[in-house]
N, C-alpha and C. Protein backbone atom coordinates (compact mmCIF):
# COMPACT_ATOMS: atom_id res chain seq x y z
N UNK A 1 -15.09 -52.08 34.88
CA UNK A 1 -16.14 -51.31 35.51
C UNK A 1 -16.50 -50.13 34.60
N UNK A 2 -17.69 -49.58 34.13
CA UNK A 2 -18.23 -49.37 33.41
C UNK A 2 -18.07 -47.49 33.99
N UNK A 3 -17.51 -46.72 33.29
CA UNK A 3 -17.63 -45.32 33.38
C UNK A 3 -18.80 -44.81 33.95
N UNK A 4 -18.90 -44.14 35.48
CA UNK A 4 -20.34 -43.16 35.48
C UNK A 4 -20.42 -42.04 34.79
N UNK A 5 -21.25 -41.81 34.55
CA UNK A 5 -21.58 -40.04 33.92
C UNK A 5 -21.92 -39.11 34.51
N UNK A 6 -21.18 -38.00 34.24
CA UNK A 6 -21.10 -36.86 35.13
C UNK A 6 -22.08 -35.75 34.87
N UNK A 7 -23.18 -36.29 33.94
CA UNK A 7 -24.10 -35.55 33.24
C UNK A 7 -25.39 -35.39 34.50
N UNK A 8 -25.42 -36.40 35.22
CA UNK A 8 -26.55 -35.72 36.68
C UNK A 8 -26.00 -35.00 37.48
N UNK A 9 -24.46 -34.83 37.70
CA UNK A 9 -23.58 -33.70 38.41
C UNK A 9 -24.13 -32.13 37.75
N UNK A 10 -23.91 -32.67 36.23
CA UNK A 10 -24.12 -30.94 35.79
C UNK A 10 -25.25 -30.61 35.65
N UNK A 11 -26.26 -31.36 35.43
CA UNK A 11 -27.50 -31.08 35.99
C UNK A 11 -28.25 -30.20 36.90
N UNK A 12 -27.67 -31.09 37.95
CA UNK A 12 -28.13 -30.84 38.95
C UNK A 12 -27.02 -29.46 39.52
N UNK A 13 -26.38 -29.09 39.38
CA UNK A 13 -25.59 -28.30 39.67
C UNK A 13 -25.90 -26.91 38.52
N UNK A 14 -26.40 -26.69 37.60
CA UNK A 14 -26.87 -25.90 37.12
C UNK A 14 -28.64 -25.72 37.16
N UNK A 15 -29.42 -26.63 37.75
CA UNK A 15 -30.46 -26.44 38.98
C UNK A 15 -30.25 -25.52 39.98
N UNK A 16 -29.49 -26.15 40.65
CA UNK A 16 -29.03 -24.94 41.77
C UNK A 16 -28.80 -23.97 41.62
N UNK A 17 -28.10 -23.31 40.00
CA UNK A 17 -27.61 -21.78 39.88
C UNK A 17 -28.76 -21.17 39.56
N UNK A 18 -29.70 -21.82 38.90
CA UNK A 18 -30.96 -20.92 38.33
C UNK A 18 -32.01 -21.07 39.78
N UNK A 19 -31.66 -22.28 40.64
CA UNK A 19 -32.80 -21.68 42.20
C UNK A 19 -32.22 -20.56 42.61
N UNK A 20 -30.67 -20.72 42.68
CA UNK A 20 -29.90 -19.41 43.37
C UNK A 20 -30.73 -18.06 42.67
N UNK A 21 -30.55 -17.81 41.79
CA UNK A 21 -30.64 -17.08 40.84
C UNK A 21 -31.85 -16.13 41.33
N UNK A 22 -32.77 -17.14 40.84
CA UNK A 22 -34.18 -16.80 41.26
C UNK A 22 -34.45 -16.45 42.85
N UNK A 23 -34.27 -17.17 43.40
CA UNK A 23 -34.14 -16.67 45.22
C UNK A 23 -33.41 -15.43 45.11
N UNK A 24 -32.34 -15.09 44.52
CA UNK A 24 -31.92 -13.79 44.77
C UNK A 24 -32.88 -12.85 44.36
N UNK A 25 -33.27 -12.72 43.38
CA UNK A 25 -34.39 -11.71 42.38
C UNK A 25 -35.55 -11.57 43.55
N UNK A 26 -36.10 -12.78 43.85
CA UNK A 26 -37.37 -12.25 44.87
C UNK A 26 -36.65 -11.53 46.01
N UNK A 27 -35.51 -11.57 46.78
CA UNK A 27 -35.43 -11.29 48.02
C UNK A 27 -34.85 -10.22 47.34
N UNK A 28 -34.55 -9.47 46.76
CA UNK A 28 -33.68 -8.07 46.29
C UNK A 28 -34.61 -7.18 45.63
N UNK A 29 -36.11 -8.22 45.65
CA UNK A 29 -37.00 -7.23 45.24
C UNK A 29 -37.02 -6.92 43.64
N UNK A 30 -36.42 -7.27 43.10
CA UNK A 30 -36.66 -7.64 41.42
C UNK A 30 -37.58 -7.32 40.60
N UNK A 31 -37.77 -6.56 39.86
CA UNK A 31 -38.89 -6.37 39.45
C UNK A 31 -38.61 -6.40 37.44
N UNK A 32 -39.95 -6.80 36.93
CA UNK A 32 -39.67 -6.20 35.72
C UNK A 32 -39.44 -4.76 35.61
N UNK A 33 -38.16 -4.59 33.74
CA UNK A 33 -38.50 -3.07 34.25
C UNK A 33 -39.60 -2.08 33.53
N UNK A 34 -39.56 -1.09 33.94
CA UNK A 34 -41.05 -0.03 34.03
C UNK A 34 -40.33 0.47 32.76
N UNK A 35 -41.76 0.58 31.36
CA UNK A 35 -41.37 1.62 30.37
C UNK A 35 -41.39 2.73 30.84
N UNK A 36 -42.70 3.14 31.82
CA UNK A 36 -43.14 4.20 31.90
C UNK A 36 -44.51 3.99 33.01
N UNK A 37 -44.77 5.19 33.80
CA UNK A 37 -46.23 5.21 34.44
C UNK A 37 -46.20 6.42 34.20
N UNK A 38 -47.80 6.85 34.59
CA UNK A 38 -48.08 7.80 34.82
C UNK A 38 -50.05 8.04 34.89
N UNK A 39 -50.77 9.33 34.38
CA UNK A 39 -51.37 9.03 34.40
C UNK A 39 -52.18 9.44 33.52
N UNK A 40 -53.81 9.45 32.70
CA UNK A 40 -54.10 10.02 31.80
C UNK A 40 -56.02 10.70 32.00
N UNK A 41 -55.85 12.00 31.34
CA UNK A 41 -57.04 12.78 31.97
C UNK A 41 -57.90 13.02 30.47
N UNK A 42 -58.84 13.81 30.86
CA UNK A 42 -59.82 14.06 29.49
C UNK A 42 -60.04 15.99 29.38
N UNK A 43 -60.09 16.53 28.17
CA UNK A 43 -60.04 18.00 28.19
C UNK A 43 -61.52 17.80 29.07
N UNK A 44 -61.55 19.02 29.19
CA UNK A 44 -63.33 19.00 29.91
C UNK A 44 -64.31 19.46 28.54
N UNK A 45 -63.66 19.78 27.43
CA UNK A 45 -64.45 20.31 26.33
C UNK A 45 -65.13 18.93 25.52
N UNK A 46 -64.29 17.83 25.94
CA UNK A 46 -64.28 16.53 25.42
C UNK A 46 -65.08 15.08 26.61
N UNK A 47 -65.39 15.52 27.52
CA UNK A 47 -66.04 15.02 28.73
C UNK A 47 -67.41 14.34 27.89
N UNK A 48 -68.27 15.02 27.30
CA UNK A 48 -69.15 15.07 26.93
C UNK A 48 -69.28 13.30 25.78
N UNK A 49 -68.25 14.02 25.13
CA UNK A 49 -68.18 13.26 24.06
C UNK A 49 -67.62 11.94 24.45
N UNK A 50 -67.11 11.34 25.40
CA UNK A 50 -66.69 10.38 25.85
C UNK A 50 -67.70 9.34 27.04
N UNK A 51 -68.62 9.99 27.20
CA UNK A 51 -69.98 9.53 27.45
C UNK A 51 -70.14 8.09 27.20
N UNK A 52 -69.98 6.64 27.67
CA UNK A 52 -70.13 5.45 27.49
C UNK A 52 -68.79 4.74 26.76
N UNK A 53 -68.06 5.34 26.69
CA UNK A 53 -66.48 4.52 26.17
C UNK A 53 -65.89 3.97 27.19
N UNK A 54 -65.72 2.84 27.03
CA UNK A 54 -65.23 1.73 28.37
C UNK A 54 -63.86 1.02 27.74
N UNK A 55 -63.18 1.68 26.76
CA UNK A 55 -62.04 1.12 26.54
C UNK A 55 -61.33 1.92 26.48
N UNK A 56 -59.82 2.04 26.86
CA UNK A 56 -58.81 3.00 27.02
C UNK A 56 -57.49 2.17 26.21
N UNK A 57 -56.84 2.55 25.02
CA UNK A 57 -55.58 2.43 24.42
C UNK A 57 -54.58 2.63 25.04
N UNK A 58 -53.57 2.37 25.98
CA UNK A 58 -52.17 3.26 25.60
C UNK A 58 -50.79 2.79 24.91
N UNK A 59 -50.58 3.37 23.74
CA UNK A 59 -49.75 2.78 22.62
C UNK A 59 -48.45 3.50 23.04
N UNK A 60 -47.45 2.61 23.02
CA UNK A 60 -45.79 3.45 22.60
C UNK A 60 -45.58 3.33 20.94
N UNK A 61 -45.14 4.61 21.06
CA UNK A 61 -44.93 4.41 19.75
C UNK A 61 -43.25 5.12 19.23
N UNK A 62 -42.39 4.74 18.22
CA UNK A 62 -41.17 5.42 17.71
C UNK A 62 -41.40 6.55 17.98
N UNK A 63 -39.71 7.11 18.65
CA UNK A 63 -40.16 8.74 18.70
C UNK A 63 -39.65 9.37 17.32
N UNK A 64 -40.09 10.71 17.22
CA UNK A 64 -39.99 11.08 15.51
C UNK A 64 -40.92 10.77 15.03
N UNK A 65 -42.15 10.32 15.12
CA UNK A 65 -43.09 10.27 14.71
C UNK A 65 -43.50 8.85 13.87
N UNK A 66 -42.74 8.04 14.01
CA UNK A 66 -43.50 6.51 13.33
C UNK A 66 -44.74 5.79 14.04
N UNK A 67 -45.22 5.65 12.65
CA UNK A 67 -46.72 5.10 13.42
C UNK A 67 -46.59 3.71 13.61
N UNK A 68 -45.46 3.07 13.45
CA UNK A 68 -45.66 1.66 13.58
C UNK A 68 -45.78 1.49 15.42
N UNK A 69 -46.91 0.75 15.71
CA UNK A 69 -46.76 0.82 17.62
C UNK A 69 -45.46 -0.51 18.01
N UNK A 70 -45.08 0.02 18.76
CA UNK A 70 -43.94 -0.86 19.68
C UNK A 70 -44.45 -1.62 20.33
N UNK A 71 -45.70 -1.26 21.23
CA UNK A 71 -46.26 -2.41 21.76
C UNK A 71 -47.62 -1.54 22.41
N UNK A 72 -48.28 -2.10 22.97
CA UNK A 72 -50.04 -1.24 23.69
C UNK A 72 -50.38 -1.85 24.78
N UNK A 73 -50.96 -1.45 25.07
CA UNK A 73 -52.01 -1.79 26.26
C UNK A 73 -53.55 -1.33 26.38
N UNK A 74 -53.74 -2.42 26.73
CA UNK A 74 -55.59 -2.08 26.79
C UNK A 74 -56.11 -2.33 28.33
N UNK A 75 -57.14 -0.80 28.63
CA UNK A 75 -57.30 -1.20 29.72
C UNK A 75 -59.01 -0.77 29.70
N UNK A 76 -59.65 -1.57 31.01
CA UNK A 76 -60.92 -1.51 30.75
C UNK A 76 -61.12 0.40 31.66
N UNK A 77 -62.23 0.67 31.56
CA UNK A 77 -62.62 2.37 31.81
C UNK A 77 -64.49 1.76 32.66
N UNK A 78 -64.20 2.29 33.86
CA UNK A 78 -65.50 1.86 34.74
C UNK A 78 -66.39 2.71 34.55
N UNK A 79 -66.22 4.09 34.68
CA UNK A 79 -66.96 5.11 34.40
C UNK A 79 -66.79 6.07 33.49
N UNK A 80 -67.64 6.89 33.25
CA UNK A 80 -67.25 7.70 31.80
C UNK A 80 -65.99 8.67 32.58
N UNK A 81 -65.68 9.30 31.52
CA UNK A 81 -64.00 9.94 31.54
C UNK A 81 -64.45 10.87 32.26
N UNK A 82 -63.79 11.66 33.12
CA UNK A 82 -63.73 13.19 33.71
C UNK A 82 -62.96 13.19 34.27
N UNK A 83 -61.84 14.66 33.98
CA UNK A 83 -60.89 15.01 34.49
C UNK A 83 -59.39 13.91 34.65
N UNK A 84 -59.28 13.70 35.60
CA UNK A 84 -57.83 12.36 35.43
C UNK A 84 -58.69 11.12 36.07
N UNK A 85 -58.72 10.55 34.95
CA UNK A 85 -59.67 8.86 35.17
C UNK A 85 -58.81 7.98 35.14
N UNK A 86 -57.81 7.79 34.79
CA UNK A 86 -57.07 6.48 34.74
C UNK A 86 -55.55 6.72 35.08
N UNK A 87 -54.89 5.96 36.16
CA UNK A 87 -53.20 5.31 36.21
C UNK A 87 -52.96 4.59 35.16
N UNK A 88 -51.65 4.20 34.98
CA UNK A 88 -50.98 3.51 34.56
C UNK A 88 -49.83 3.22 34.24
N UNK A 89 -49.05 1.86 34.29
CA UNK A 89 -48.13 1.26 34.39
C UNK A 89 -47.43 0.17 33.00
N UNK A 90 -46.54 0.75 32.59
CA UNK A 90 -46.25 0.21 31.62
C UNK A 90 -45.09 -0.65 31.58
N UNK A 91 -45.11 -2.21 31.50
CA UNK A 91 -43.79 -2.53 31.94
C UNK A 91 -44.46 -3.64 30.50
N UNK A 92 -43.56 -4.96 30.72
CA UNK A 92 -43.88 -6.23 29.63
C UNK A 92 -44.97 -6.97 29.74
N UNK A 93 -45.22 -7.12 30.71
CA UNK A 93 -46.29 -7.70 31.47
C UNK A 93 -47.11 -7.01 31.12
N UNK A 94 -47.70 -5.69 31.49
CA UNK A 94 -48.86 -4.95 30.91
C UNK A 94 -48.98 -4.87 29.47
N UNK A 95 -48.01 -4.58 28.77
CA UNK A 95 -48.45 -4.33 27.13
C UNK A 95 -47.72 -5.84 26.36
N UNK A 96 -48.83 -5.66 24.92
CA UNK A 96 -48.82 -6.31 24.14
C UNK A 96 -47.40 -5.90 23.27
N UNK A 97 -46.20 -6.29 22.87
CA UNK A 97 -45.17 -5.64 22.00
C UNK A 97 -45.43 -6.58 20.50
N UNK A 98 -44.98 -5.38 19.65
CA UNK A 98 -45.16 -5.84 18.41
C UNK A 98 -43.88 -6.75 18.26
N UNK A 99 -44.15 -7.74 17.16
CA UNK A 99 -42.57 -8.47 17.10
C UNK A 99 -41.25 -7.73 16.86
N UNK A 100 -41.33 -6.88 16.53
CA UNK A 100 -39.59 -6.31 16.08
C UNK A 100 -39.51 -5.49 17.22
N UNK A 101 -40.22 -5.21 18.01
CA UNK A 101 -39.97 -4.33 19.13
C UNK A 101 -39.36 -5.57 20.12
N UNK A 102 -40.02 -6.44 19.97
CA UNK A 102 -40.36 -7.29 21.34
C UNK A 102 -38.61 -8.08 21.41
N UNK A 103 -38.07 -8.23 20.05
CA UNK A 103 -36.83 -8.82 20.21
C UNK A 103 -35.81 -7.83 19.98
N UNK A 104 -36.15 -6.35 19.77
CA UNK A 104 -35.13 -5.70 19.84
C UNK A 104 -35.12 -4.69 21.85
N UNK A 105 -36.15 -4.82 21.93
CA UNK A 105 -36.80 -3.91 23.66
C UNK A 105 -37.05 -2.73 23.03
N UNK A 106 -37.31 -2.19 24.12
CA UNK A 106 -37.99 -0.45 24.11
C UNK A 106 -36.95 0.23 23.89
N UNK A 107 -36.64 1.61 23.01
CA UNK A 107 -35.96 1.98 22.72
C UNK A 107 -35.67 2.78 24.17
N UNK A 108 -34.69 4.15 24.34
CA UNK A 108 -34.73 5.22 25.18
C UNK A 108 -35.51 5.88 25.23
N UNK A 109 -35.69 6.23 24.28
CA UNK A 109 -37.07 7.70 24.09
C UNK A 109 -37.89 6.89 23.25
N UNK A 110 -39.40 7.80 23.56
CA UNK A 110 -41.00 7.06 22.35
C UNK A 110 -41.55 7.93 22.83
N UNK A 111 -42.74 7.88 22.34
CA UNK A 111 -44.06 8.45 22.57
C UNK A 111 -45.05 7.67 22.94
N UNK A 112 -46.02 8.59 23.87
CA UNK A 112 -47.54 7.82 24.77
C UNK A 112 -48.17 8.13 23.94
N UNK A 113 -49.17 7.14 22.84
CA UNK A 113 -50.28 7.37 22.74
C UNK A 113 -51.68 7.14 23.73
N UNK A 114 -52.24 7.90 23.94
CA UNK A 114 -53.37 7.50 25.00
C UNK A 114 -55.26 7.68 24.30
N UNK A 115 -55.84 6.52 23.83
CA UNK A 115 -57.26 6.55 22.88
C UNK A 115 -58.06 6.11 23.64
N UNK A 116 -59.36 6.84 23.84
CA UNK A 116 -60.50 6.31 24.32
C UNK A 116 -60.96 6.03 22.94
N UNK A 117 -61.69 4.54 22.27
CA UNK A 117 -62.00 4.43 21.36
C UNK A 117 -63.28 3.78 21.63
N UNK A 118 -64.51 4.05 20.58
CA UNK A 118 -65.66 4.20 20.64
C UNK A 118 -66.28 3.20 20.43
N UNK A 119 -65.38 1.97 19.65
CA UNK A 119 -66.53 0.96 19.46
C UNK A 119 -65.49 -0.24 20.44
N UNK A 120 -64.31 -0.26 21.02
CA UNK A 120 -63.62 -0.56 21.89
C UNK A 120 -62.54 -1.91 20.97
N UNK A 121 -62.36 -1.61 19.80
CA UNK A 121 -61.76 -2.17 19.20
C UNK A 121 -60.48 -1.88 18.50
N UNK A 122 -58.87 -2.87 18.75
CA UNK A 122 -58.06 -2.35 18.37
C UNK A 122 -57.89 -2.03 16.94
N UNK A 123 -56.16 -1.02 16.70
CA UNK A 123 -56.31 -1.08 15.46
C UNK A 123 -55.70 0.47 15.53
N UNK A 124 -56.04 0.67 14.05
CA UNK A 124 -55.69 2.42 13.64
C UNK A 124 -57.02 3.10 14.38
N UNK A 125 -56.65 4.14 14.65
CA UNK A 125 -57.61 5.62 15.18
C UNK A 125 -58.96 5.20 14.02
N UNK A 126 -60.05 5.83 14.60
CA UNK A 126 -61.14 5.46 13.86
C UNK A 126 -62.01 6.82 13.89
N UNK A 127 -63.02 7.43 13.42
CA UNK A 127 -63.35 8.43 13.36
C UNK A 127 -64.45 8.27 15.09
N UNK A 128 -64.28 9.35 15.47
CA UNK A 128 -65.08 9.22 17.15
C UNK A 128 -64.27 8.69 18.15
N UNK A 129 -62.94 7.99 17.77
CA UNK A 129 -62.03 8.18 18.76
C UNK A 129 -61.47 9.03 19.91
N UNK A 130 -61.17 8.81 20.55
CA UNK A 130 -60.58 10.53 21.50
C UNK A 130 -58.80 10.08 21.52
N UNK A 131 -58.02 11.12 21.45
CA UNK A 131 -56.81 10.64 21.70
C UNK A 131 -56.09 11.72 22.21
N UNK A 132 -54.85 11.32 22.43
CA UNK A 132 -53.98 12.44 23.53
C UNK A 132 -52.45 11.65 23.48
N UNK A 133 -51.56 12.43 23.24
CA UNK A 133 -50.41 12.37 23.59
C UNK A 133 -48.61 12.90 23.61
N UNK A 134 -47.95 12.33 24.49
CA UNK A 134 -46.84 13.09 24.97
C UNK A 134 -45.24 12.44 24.12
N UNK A 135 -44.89 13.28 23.70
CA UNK A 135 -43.20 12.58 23.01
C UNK A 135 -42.12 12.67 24.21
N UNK A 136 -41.05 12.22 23.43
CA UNK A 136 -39.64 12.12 23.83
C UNK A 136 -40.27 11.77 25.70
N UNK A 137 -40.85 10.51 25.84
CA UNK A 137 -40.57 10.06 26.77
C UNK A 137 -39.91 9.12 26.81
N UNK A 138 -38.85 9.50 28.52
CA UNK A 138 -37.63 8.39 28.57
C UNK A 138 -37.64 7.00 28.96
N UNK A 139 -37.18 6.18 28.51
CA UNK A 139 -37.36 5.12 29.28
C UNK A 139 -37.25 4.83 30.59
N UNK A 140 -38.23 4.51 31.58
CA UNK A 140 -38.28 4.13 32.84
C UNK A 140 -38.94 5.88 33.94
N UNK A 141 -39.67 6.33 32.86
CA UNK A 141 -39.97 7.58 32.90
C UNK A 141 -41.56 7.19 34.06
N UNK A 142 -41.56 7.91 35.17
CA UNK A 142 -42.55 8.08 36.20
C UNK A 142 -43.29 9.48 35.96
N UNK A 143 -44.72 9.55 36.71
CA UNK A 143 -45.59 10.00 36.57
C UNK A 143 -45.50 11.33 35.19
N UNK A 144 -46.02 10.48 33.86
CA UNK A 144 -45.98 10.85 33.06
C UNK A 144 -47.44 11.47 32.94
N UNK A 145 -48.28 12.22 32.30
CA UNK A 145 -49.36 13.11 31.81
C UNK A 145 -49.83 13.29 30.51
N UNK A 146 -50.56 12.46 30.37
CA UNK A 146 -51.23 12.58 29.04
C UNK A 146 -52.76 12.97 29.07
N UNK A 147 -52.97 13.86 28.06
CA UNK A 147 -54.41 14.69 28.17
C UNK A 147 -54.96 14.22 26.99
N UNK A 148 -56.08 13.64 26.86
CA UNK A 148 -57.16 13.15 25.94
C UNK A 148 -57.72 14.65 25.26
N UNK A 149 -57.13 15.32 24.08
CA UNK A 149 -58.15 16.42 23.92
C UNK A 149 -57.84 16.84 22.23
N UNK A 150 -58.34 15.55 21.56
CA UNK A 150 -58.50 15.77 20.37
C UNK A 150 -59.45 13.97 20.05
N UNK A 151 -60.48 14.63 19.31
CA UNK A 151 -61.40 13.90 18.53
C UNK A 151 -61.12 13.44 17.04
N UNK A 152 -61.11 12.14 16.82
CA UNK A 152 -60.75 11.74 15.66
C UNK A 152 -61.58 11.88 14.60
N UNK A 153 -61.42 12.80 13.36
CA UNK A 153 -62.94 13.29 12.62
C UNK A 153 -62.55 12.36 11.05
């Protein structure tokens, strides 16, 4: 009589640990985790100048000052900027991560970059840009504040 194989046992039995798994995560409320939220405003000296920009940047970037970005997010802008125009939520799901970020994760600390950019295209700062931003933020850091109040010349 010919040996069965115990290979649809383990199968199917490591099926079950990853349904388990997963059923636990939704009912415990699971969430990805949060780099960061918060929210981002415009100087009022700079209101003006932001007049028809419908794209909003927000980049993490190395803290200490490296410009290489960790990862971004792009979000669309309905009306022109004034005062605090935009939330936001930064987890994996929302931003794009660069590759060496993406397989090493978010460090502890970075920096928010936050760009209204003018022709709505990514990339380096461009001249007519607007930008704004905050360092040594922590990871999993809530209602963070970033102020748009420098023009890229």
């Amino acid at each position: 009589m010919p040996k069965k194989s115990k290979m649809p046992f383990v199968l199917a039995g490591a099926a079950a640990v990853i349904l388990i798994a997963i059923s636990a995560a939704f009912m415990t409320g699971q969430r990805s985790p949060l780099y960061a939220s918060g929210s981002i405003s415009i100087a009022p000296d700079l209101e003006a100048s932001a007049r028809g920009f419908r794209t909003l940047y927000i980049v993490a970037l190395p803290a200490g000052g490296g410009r290489m970005p960790l990862g971004a997010a792009r979000f669309s802008v309905s009306a022109d900027a004034q005062g605090k125009f935009q939330d936001f939520v930064l987890t994996p799901e929302t931003m794009t991560m660069m590759p060496g970020a993406a397989a090493s994760g978010m460090p502890e600390t970075f920096t928010i970059k936050a760009r209204l950019d003018s022709d709505g295209s990514g990339g380096m700062d461009q001249p007519g840009d607007l930008t704004g931003e905050t360092t040594d933020v922590r990871l999993g850091s809530k209602d963070i504040h970033i102020t748009i109040s420098r023009a890229v010349k």
